[in-house]
C-alpha atoms as a PDB file:
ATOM      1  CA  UNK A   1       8.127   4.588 -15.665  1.00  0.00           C
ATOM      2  CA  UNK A   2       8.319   4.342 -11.817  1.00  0.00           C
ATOM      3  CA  UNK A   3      10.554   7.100  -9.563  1.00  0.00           C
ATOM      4  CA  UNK A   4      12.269   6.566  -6.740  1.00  0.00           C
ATOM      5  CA  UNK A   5      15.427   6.713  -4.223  1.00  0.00           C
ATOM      6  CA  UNK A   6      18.142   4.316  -4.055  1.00  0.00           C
ATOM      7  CA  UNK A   7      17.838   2.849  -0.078  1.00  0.00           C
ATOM      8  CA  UNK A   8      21.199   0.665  -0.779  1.00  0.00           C
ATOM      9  CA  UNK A   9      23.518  -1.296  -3.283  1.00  0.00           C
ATOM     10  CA  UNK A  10      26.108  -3.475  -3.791  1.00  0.00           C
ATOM     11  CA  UNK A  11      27.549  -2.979  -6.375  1.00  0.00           C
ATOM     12  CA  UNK A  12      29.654  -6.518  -6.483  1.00  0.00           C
ATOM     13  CA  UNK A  13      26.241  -8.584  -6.760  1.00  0.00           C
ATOM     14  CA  UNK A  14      24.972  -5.756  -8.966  1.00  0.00           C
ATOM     15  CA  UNK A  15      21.382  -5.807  -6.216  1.00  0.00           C
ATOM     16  CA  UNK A  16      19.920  -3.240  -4.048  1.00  0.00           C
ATOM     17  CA  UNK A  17      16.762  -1.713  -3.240  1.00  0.00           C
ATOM     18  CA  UNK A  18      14.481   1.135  -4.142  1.00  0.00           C
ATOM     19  CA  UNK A  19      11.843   3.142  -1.913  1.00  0.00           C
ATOM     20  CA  UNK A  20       9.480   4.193  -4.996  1.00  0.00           C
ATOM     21  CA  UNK A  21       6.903   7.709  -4.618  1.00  0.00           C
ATOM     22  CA  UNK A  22       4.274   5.333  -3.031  1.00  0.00           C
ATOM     23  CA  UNK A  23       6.463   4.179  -0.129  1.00  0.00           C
ATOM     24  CA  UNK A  24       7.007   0.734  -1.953  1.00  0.00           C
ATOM     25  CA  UNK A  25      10.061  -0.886  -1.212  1.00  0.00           C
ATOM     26  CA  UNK A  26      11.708  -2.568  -4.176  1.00  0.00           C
ATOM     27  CA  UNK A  27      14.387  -4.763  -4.894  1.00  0.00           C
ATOM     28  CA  UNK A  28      16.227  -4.541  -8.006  1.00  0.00           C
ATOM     29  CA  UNK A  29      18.776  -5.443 -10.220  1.00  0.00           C
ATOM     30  CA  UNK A  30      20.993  -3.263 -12.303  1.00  0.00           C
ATOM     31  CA  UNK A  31      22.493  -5.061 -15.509  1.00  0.00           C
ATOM     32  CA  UNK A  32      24.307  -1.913 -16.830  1.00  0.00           C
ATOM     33  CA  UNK A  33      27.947  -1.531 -15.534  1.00  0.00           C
ATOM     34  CA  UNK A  34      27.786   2.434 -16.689  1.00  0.00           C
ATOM     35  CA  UNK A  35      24.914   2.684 -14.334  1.00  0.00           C
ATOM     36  CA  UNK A  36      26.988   3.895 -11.008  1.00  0.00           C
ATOM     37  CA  UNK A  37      23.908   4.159  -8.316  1.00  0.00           C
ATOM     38  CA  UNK A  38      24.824   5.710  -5.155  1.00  0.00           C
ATOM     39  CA  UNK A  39      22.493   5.538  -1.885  1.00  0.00           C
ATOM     40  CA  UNK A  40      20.265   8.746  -1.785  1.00  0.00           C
ATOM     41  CA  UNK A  41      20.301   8.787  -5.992  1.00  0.00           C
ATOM     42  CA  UNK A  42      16.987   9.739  -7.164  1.00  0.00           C
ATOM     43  CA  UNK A  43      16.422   7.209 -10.517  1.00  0.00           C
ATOM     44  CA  UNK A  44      13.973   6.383 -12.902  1.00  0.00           C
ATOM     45  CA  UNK A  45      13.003   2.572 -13.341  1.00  0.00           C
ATOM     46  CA  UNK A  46      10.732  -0.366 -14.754  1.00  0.00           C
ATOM     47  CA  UNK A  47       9.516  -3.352 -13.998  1.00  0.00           C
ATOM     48  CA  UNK A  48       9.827  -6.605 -15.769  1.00  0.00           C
ATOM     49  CA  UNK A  49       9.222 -10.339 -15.662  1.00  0.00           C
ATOM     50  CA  UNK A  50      12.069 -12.408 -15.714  1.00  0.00           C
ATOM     51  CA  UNK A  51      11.686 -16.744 -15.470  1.00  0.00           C
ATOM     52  CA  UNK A  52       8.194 -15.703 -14.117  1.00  0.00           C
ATOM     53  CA  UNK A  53       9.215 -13.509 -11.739  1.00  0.00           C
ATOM     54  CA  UNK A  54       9.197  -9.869 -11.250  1.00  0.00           C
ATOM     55  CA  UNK A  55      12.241  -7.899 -11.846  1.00  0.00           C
ATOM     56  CA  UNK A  56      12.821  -4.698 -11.524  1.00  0.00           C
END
């Protein structure tokens, strides 16, 4: 599992992005509506392959 802080979200289109421990900035997509992410939040994530693309 990767760790890192929440940078933004928007929480109507359910995407944001993530600056992981390695300075990596991510963009994700969170598919769990009892999941609130706030900017700052420090989470814990993983990456997956979705229609052969990344997804994290």
């Amino acid at each position: 599992m990767r760790k890192g802080i929440v940078l933004s979200y928007n929480k109507d289109v359910k995407y944001g992005f993530i600056r992981d421990l390695n300075g990596q900035k991510i963009r994700f997509y969170n598919d769990d509506n009892l999941v609130i992410l706030n900017v700052g939040d420090f989470v814990q994530f993983a990456i997956g392959v979705v229609k052969n693309r990344p997804l994290q």
